[in-house]
C-alpha atoms as a PDB file:
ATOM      1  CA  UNK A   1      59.527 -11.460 171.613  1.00  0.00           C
ATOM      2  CA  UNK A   2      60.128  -8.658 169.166  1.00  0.00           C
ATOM      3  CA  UNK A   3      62.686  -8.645 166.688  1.00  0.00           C
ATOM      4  CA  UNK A   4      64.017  -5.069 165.654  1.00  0.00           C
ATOM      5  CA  UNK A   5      65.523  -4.323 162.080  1.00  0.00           C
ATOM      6  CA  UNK A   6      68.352  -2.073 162.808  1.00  0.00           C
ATOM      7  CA  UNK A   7      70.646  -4.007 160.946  1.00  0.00           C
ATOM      8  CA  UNK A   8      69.883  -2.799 157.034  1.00  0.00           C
ATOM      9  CA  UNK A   9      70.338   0.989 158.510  1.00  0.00           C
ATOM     10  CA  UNK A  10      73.438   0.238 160.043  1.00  0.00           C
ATOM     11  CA  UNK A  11      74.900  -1.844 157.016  1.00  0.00           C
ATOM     12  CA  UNK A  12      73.860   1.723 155.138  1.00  0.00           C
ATOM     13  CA  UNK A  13      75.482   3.824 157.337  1.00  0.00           C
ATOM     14  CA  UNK A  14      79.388   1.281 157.039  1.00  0.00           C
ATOM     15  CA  UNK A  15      78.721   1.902 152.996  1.00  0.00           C
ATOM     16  CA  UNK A  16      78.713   5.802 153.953  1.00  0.00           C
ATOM     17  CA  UNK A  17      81.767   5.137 155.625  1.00  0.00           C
ATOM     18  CA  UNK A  18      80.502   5.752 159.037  1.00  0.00           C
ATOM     19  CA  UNK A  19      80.846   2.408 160.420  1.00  0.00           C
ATOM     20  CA  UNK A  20      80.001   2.840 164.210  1.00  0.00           C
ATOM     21  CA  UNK A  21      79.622   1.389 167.434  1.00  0.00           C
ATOM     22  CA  UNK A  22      77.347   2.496 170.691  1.00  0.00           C
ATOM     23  CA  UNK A  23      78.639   2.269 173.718  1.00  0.00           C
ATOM     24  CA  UNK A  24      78.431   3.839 177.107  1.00  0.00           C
ATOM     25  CA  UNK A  25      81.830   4.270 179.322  1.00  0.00           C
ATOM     26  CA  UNK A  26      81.511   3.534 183.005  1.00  0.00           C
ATOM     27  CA  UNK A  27      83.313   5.715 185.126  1.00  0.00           C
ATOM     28  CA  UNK A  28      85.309   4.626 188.653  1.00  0.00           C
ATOM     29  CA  UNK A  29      87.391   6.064 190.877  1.00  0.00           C
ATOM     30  CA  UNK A  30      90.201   4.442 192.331  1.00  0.00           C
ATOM     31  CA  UNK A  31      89.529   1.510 194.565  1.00  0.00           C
ATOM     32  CA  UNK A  32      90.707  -1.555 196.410  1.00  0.00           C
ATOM     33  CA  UNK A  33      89.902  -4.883 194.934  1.00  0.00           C
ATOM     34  CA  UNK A  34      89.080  -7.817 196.684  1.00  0.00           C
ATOM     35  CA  UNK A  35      92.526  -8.894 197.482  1.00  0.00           C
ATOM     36  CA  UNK A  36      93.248  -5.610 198.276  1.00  0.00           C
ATOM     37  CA  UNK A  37      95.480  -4.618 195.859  1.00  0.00           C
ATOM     38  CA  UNK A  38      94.558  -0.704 194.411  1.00  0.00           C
ATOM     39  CA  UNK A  39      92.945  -0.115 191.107  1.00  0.00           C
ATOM     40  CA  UNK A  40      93.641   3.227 189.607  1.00  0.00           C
ATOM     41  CA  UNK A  41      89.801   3.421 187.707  1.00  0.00           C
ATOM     42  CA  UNK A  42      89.283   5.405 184.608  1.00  0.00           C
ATOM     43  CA  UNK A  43      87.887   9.015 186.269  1.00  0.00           C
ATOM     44  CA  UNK A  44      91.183  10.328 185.699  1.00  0.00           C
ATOM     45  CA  UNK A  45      91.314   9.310 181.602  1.00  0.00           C
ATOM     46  CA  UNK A  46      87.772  10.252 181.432  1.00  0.00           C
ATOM     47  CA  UNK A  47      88.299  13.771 182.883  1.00  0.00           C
ATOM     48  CA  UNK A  48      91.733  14.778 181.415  1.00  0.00           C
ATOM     49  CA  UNK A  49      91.994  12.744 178.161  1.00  0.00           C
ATOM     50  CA  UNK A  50      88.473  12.898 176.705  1.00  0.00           C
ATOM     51  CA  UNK A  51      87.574  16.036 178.479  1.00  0.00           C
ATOM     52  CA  UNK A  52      84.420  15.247 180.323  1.00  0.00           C
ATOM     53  CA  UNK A  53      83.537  17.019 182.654  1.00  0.00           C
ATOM     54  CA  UNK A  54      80.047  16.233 183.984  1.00  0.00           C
ATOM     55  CA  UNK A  55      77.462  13.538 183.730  1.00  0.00           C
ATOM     56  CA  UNK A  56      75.719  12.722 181.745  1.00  0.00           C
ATOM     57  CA  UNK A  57      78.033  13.615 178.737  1.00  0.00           C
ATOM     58  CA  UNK A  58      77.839  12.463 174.905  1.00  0.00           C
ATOM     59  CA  UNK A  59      80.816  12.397 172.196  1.00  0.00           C
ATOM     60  CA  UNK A  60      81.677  11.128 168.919  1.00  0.00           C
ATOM     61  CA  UNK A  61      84.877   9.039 168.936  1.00  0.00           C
ATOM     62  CA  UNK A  62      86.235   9.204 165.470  1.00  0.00           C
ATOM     63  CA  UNK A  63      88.411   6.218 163.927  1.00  0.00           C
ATOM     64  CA  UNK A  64      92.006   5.900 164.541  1.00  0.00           C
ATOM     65  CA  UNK A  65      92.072   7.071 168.107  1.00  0.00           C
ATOM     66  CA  UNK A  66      94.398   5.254 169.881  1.00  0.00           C
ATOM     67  CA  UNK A  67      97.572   5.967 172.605  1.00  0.00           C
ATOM     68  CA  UNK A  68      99.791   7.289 169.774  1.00  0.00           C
ATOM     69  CA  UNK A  69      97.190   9.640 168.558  1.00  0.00           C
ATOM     70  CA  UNK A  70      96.272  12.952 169.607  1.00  0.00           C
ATOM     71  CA  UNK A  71      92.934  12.609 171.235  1.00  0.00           C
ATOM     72  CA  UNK A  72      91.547  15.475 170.375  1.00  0.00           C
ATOM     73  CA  UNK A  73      91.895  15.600 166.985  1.00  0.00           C
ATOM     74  CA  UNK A  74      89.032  12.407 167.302  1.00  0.00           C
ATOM     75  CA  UNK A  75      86.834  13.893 170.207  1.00  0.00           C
ATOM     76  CA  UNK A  76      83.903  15.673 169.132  1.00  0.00           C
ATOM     77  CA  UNK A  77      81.639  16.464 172.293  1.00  0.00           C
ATOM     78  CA  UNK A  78      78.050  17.301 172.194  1.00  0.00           C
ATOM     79  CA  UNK A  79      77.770  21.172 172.431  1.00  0.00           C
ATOM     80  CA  UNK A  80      73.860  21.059 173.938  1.00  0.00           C
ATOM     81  CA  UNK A  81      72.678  21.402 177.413  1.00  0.00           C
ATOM     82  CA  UNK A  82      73.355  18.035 179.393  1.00  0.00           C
ATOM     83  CA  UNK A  83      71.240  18.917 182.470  1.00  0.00           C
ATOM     84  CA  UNK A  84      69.282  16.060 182.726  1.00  0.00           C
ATOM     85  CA  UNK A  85      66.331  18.657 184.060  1.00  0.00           C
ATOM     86  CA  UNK A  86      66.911  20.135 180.116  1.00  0.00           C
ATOM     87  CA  UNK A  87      67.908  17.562 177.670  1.00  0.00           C
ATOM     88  CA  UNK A  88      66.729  17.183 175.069  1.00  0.00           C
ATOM     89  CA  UNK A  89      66.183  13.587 173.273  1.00  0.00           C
ATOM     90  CA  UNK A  90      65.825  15.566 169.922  1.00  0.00           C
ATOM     91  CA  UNK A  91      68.971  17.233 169.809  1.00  0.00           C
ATOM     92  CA  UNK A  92      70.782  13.956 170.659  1.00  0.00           C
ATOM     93  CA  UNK A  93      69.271  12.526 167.708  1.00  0.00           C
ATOM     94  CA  UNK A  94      70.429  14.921 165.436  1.00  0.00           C
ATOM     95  CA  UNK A  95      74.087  14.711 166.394  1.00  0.00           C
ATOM     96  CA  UNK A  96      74.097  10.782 166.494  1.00  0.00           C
ATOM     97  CA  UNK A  97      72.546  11.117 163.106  1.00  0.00           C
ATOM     98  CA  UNK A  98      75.198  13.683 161.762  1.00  0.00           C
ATOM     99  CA  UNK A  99      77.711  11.432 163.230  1.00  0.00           C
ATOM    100  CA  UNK A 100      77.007   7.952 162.278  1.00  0.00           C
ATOM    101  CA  UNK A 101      73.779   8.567 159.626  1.00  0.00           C
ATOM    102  CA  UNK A 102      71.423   6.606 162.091  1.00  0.00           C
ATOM    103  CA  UNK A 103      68.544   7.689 163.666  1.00  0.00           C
ATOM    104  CA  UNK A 104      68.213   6.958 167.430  1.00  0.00           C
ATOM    105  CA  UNK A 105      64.333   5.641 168.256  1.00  0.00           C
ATOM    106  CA  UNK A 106      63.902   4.791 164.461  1.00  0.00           C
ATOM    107  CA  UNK A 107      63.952   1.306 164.578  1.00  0.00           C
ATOM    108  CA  UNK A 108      60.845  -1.084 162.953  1.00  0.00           C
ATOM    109  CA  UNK A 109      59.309  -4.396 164.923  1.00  0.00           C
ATOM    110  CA  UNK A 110      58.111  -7.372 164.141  1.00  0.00           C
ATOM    111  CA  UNK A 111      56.690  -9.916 166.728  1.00  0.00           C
ATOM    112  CA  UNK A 112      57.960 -13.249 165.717  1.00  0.00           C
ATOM    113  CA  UNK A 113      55.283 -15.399 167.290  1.00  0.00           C
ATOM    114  CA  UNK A 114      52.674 -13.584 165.601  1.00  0.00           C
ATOM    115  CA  UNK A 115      54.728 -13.526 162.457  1.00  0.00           C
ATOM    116  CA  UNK A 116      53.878 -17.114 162.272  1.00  0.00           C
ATOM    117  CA  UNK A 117      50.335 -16.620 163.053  1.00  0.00           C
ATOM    118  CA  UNK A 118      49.846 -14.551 159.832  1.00  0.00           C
ATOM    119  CA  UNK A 119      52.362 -16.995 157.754  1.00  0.00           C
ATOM    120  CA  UNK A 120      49.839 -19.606 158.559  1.00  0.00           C
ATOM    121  CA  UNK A 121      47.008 -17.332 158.362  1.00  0.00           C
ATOM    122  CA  UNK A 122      47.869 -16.789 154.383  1.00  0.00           C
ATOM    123  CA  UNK A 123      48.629 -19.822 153.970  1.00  0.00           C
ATOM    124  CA  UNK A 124      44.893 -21.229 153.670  1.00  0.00           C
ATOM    125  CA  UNK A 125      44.535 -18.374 151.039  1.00  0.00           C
ATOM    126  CA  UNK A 126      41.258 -16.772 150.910  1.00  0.00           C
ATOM    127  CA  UNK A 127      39.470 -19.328 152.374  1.00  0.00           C
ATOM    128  CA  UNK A 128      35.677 -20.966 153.116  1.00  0.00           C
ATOM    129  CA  UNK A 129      34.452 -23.908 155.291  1.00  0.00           C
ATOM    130  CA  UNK A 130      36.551 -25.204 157.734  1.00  0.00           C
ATOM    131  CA  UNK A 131      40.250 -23.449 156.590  1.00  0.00           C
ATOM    132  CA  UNK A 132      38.083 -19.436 157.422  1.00  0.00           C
ATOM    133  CA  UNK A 133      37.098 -21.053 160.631  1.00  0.00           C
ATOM    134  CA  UNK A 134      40.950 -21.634 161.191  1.00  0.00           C
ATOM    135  CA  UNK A 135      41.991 -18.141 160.139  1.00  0.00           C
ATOM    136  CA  UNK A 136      38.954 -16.886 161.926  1.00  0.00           C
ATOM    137  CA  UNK A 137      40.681 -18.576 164.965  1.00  0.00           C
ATOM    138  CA  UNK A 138      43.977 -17.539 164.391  1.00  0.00           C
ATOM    139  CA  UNK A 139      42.779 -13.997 164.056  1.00  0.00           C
ATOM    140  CA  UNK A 140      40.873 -13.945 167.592  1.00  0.00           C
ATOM    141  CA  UNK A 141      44.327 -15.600 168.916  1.00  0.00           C
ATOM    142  CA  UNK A 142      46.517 -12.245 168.102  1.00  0.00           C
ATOM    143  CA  UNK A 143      43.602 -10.749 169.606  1.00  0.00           C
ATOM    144  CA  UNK A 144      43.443 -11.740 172.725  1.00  0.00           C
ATOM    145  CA  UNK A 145      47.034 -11.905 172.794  1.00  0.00           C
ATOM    146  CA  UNK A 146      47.515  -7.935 172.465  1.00  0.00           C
ATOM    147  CA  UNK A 147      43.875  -7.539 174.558  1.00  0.00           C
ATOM    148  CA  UNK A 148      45.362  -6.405 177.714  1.00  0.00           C
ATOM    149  CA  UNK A 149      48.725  -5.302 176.361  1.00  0.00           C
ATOM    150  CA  UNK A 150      49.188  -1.177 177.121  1.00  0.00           C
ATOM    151  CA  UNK A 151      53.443  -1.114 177.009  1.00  0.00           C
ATOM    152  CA  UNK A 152      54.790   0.249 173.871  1.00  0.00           C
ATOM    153  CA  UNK A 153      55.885  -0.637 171.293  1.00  0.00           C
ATOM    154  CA  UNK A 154      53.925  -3.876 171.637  1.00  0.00           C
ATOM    155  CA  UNK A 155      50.136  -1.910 171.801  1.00  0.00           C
ATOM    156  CA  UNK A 156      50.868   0.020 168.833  1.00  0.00           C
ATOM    157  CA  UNK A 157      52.172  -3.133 166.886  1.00  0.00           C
ATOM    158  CA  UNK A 158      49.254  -4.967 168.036  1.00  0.00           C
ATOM    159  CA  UNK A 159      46.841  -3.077 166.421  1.00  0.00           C
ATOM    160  CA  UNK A 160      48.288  -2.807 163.240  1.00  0.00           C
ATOM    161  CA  UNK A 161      48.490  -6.716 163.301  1.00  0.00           C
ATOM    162  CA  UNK A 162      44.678  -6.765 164.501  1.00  0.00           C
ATOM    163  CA  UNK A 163      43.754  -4.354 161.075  1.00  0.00           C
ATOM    164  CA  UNK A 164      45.935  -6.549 158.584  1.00  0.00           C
ATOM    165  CA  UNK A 165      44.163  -9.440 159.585  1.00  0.00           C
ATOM    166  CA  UNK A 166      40.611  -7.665 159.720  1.00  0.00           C
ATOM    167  CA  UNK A 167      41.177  -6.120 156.335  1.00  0.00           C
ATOM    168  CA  UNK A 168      42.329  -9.369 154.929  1.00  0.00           C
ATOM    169  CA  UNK A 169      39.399 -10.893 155.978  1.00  0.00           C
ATOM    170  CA  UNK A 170      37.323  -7.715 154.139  1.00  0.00           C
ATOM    171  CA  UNK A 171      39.089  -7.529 151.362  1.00  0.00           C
ATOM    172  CA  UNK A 172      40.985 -10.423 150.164  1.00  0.00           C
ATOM    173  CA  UNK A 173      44.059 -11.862 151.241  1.00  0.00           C
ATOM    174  CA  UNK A 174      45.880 -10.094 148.351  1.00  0.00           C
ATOM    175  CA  UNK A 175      45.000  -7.174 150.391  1.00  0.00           C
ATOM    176  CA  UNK A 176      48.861  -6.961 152.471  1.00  0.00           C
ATOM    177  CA  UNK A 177      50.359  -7.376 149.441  1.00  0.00           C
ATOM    178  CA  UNK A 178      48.579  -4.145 147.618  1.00  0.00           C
ATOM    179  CA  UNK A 179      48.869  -1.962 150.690  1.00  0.00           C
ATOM    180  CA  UNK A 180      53.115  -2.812 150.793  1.00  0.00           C
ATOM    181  CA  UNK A 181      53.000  -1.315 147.360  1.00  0.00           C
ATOM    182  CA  UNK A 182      50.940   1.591 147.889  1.00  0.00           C
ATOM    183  CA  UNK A 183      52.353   2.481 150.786  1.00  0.00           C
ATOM    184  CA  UNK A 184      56.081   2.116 149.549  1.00  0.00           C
ATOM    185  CA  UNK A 185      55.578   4.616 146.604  1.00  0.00           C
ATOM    186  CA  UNK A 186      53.952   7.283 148.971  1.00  0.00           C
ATOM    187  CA  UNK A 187      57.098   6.941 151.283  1.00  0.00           C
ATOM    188  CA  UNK A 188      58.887   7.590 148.182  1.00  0.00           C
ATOM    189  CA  UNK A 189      57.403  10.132 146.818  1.00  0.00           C
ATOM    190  CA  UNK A 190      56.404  12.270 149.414  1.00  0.00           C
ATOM    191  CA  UNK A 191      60.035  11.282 151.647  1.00  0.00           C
ATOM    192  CA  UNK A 192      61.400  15.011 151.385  1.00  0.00           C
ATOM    193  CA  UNK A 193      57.725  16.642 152.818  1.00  0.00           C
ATOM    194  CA  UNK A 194      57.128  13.671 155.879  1.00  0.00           C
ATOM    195  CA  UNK A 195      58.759  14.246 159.310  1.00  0.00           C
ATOM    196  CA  UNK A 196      60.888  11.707 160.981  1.00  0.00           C
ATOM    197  CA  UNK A 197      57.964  10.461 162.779  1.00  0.00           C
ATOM    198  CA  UNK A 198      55.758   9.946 159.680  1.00  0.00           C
ATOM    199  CA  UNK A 199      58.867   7.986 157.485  1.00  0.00           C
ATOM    200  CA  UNK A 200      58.967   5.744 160.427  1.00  0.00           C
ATOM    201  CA  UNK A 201      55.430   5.087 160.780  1.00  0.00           C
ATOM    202  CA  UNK A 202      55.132   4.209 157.395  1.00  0.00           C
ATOM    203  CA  UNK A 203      57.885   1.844 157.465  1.00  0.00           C
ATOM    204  CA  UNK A 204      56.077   0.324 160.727  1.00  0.00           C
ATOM    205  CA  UNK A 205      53.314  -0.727 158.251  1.00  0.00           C
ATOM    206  CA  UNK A 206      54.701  -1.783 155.818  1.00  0.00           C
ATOM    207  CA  UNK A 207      56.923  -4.026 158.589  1.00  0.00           C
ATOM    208  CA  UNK A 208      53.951  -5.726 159.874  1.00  0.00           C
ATOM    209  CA  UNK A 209      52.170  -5.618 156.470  1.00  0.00           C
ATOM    210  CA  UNK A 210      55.082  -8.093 154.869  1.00  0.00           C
ATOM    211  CA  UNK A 211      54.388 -10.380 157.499  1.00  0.00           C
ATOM    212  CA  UNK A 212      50.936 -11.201 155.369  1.00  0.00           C
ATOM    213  CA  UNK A 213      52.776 -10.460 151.808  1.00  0.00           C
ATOM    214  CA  UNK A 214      56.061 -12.096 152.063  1.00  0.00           C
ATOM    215  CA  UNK A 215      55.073 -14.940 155.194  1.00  0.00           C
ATOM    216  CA  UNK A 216      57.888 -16.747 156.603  1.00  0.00           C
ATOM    217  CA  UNK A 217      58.360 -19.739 155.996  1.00  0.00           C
ATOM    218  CA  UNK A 218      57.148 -22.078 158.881  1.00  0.00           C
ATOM    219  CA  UNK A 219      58.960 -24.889 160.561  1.00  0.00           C
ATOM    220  CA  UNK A 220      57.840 -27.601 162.678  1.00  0.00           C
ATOM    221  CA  UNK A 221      58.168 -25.848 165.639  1.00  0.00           C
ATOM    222  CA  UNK A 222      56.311 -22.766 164.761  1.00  0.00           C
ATOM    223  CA  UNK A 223      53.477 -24.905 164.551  1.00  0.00           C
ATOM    224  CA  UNK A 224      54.285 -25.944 167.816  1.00  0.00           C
ATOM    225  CA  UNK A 225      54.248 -22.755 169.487  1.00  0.00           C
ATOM    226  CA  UNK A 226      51.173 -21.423 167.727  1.00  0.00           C
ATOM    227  CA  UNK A 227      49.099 -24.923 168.999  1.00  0.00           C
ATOM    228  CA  UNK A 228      50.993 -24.803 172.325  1.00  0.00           C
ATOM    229  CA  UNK A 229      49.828 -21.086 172.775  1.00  0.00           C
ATOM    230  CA  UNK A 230      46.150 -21.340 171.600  1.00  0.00           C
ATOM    231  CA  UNK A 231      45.805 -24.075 174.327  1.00  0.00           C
ATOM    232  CA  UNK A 232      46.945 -21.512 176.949  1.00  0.00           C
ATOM    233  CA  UNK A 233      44.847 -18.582 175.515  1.00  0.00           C
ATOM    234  CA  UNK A 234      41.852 -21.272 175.316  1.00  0.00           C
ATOM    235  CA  UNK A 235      42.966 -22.275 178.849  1.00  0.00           C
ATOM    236  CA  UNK A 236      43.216 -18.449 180.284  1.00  0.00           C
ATOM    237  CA  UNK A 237      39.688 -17.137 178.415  1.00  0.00           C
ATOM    238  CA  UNK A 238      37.976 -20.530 180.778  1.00  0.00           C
ATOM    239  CA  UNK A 239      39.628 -19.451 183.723  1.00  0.00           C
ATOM    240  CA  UNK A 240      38.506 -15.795 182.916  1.00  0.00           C
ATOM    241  CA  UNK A 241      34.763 -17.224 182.655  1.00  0.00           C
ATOM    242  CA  UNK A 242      34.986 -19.762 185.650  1.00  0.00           C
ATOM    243  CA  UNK A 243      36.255 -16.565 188.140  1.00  0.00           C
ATOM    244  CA  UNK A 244      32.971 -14.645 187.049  1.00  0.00           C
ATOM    245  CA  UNK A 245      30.922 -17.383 187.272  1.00  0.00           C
ATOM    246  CA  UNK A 246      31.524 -18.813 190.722  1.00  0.00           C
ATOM    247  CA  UNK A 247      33.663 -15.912 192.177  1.00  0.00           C
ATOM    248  CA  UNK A 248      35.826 -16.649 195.544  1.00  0.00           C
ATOM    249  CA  UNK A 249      33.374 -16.695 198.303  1.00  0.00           C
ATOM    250  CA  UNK A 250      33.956 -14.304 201.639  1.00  0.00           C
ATOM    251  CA  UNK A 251      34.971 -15.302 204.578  1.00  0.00           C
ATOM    252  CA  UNK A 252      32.251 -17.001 206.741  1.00  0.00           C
ATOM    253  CA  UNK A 253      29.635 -15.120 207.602  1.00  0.00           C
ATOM    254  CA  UNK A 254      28.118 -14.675 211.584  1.00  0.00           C
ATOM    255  CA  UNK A 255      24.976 -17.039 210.327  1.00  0.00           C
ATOM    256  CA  UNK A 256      26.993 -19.466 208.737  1.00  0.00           C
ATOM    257  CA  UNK A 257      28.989 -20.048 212.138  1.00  0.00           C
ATOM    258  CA  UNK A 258      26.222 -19.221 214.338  1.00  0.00           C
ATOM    259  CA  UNK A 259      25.967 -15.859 216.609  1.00  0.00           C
ATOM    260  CA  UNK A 260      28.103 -15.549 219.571  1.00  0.00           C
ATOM    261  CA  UNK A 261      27.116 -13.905 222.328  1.00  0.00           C
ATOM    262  CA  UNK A 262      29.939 -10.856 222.400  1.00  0.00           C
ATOM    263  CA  UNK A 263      30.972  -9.410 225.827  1.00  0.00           C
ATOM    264  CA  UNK A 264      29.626  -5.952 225.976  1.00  0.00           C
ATOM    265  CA  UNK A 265      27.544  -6.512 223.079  1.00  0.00           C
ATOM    266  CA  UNK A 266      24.925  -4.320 224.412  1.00  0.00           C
ATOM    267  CA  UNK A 267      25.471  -0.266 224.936  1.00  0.00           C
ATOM    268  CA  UNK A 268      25.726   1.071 228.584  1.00  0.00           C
ATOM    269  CA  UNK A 269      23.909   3.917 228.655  1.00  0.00           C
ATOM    270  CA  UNK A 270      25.951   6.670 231.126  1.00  0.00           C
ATOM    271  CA  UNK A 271      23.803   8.404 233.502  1.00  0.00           C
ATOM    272  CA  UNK A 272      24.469  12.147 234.788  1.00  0.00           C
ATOM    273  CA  UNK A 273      26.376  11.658 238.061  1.00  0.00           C
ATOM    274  CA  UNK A 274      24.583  14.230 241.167  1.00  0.00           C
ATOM    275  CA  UNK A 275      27.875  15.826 243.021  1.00  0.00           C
ATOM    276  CA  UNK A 276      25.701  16.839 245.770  1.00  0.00           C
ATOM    277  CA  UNK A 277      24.661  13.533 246.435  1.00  0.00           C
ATOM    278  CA  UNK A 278      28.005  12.165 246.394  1.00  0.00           C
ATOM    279  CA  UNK A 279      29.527  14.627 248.781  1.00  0.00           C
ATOM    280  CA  UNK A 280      26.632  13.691 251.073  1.00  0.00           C
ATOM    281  CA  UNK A 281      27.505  10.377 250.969  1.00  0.00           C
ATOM    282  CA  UNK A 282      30.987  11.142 251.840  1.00  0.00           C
ATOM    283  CA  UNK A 283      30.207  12.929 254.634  1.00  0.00           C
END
């Protein structure tokens, strides 16, 4: 389960005074319902009143519009190409962002399970004995959790909870803590030089990275699920090594059932047939 942090950049963008809402508008033509009574659908509001023409289409809907305004005056349609063959996600962006001050695809992640994992990872602190061979466990769990994982964003936020925990374990669990600061005042200072992509890769970091420096607190039942999954990641690595060791056997072989004799098991050789001979024969 991910959990996505949309919420502070929206909550900046209502103090801007561009409070906004997403929504897509489904379009129908006029219809019979089921008790066969006629619905007029919306194609005809869509077409005449906000001016659509084509699909798909994309407009800003300023506030006050309502059926005593003058529509409009609140309509602003997107002015790039809207060929599907030709659109382009970047341009959308921009006029979302314009709009409303947030940026499409810009959005942090945090996995909550393994959120827990590194709350209770830090919580043994930088540990010996038997409390390392915990973290070294818990460690190998996120592991083989994101070990066959290839869909995005999940792969990417895998890894970068597979180096916190490495690097804690090379230099210190104090080590989240430092990075969330360094990396912080490089966003900072270098904000007006860094691309879109780079601000929200850093912020990706330093996502996962306050997992380690700032750990949840844990309940009860995030114990739970961490014990309740490491007993089916301990139960899927035995299955893993049982189906290599003794692999599904084939179907039984001719020796283990014992030949059969098979009808036309041997080749017939065809022999050159003599027309003269035949047509003596005939005769």
């Amino acid at each position: 389960k991910l959990e996505t942090t949309p919420k502070k950049r929206l909550t900046d963008a209502h103090e801007k005074s561009q409070g906004a809402l997403f929504a897509y508008l489904e379009i129908k033509d006029g219809s019979e319902d089921h008790n066969g009574e006629w619905q007029e659908g919306n194609s005809k509001f869509v077409k005449n009143a906000l001016g659509l023409k084509k699909y798909p289409s994309f407009l800003f809907l300023s506030k006050g519009m309502d059926g005593r305004s003058k529509y409009s005056s609140h309509i602003t349609h997107y002015k790039g190409s809207e060929d599907p063959l030709e659109l382009s996600d970047e341009e959308i962006f921009k006029f979302v962002e314009n709009k409303v001050g947030f940026r499409l695809g810009n959005d942090v992640y945090n996995i909550i399970f393994f959120d827990s994992i590194a709350a209770r990872f830090v919580s043994y602190g930088d540990a010996s004995g038997v409390d390392y061979c915990k973290q070294r466990f818990l460690a190998l769990l996120v592991r083989l959790a994101t070990m066959f994982s290839y869909k995005e964003p999940f792969s990417t936020i895998g890894k970068l909870y597979n180096r916190a925990f490495s690097m804690s374990f090379e230099h210190g669990i104090g080590y989240s803590e430092k990075q969330v600061d360094k990396l912080q005042k490089r966003l900072e200072s270098n904000k007006g030089n860094l691309s879109v992509g780079n601000i929200h890769e850093f912020r990706q970091k330093i996502a996962i990275l306050k997992a380690f420096a700032e750990p949840k607190k844990l309940t009860a039942e995030d114990d739970k699920q961490i014990f309740i999954h490491a007993l089916l990641h301990i139960g899927l690595v035995i299955a893993i090594i049982l189906l290599f060791m003794f692999p599904g056997e084939d179907a039984e072989t001719a020796e283990d059932i014992g030949e059969e004799e098979v009808i036309n098991a041997e080749p017939v050789i065809a022999k050159a047939v003599d027309d003269d001979k035949v047509s003596k024969k005939k005769r």
